[in-house]
Protein backbone atom coordinates (compact mmCIF):
# COMPACT_ATOMS: atom_id res chain seq x y z
CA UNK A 1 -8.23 9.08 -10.99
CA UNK A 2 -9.48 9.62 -14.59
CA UNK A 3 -7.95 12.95 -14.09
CA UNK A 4 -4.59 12.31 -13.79
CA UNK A 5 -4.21 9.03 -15.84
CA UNK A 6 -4.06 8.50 -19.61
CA UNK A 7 -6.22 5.29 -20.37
CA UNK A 8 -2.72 3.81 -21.20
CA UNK A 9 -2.05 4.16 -17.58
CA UNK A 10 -5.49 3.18 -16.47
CA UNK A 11 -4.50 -0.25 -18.10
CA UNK A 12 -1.60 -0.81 -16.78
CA UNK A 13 -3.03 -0.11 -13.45
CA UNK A 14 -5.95 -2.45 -14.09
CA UNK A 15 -3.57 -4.75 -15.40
CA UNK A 16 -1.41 -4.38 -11.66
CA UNK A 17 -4.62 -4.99 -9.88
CA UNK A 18 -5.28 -8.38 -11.74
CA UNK A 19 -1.88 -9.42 -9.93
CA UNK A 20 -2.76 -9.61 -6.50
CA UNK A 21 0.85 -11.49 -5.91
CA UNK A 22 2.38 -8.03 -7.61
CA UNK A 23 0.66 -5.08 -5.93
CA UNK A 24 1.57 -7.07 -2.42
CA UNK A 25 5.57 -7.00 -3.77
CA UNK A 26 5.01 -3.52 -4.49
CA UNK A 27 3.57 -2.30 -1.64
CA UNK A 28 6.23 -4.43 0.55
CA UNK A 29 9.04 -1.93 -1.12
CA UNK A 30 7.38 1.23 -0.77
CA UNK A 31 6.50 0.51 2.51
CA UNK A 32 9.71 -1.08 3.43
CA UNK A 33 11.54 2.09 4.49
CA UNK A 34 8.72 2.85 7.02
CA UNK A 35 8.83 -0.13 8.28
CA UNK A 36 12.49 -1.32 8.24
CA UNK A 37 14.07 -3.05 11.35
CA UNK A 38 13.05 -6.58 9.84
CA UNK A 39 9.45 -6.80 10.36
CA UNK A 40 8.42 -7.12 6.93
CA UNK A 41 9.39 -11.10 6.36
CA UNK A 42 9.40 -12.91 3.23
CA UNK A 43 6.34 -14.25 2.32
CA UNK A 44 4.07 -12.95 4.60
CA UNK A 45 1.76 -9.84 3.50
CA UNK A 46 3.00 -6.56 4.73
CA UNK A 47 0.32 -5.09 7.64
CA UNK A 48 0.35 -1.38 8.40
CA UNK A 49 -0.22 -2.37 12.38
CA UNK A 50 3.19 -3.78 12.94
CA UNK A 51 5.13 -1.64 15.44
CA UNK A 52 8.00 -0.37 13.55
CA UNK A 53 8.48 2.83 16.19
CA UNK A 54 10.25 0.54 18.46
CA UNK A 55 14.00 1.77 16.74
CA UNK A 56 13.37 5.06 17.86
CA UNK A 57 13.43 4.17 21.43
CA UNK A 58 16.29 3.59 23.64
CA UNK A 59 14.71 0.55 25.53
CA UNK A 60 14.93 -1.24 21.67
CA UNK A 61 18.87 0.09 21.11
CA UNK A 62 17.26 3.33 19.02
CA UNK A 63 18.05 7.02 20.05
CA UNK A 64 19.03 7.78 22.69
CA UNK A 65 18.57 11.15 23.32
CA UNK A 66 15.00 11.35 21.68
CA UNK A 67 12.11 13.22 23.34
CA UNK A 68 8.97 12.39 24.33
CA UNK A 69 7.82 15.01 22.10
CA UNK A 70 10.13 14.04 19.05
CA UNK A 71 9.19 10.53 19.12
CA UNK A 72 5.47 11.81 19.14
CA UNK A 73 6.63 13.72 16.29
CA UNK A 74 7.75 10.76 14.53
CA UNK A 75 4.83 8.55 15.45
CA UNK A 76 2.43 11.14 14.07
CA UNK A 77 4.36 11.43 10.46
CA UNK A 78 4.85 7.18 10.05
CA UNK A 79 0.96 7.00 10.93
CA UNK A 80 0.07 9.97 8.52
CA UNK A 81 2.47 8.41 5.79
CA UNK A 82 0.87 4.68 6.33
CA UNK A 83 -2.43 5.67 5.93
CA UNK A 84 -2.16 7.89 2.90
CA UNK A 85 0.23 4.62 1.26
CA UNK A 86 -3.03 2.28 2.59
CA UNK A 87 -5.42 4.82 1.13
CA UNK A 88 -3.89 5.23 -2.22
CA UNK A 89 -3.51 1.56 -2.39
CA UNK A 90 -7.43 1.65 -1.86
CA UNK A 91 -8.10 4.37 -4.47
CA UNK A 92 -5.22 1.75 -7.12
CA UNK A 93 -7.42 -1.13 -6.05
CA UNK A 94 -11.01 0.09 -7.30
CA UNK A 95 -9.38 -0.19 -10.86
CA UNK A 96 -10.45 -3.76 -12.29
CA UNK A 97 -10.99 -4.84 -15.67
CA UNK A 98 -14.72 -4.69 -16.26
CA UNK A 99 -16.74 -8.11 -17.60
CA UNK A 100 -19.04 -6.68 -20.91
CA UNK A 101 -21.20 -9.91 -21.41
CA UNK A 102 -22.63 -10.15 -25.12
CA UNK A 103 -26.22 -10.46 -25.95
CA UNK A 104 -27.01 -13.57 -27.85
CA UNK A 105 -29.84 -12.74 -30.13
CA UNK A 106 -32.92 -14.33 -30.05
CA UNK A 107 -33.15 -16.01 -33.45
CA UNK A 108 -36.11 -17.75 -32.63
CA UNK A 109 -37.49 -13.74 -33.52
């Protein structure tokens, strides 16, 4: 991502990644309106697995006059969305400060 970020913003992104407690509140509100109906819960980590499709069927109190082939619509785009949020997440994460250790010189030399 060298490409598209100054080394300002590499920093600050380095510095998001050493807050593990802050990229989780992060990714909670992006992914929040994907999720929605409630299944994100205060302090638990957000999971792209949890069923959030079940407001778009009538059996749950969703639409009611959905398709089969709209709500396979639908499915397709909240899968396609979750795993491009999950993969940029990913690409954010490999971003860590990196250790330089100092060699001590040998003054017995």
């Amino acid at each position: 991502m060298e490409d598209i970020l100054t080394e300002a913003e590499q920093d600050l992104v380095i510095a998001f990644n050493g807050q593990p407690d802050m990229v989780e509140a992060v990714k909670k509100v992006l992914t929040h309106t994907i999720y929605e109906l409630g299944v994100i819960k205060r302090g638990k980590k957000s999971s792209a697995n949890i069923n959030s499709l079940l407001k778009y069927t009538p059996a749950w109190g969703g639409i009611q006059t959905i398709t089969d082939e709209q709500l396979g619509q639908r499915i397709k785009v909240i899968s396609e969305a979750l795993a491009e949020m999950e993969r940029a997440f990913e690409k954010l994460s490999e971003y860590k400060k990196v250790e330089v250790k100092q060699i001590e010189e040998n003054i017995a030399r």
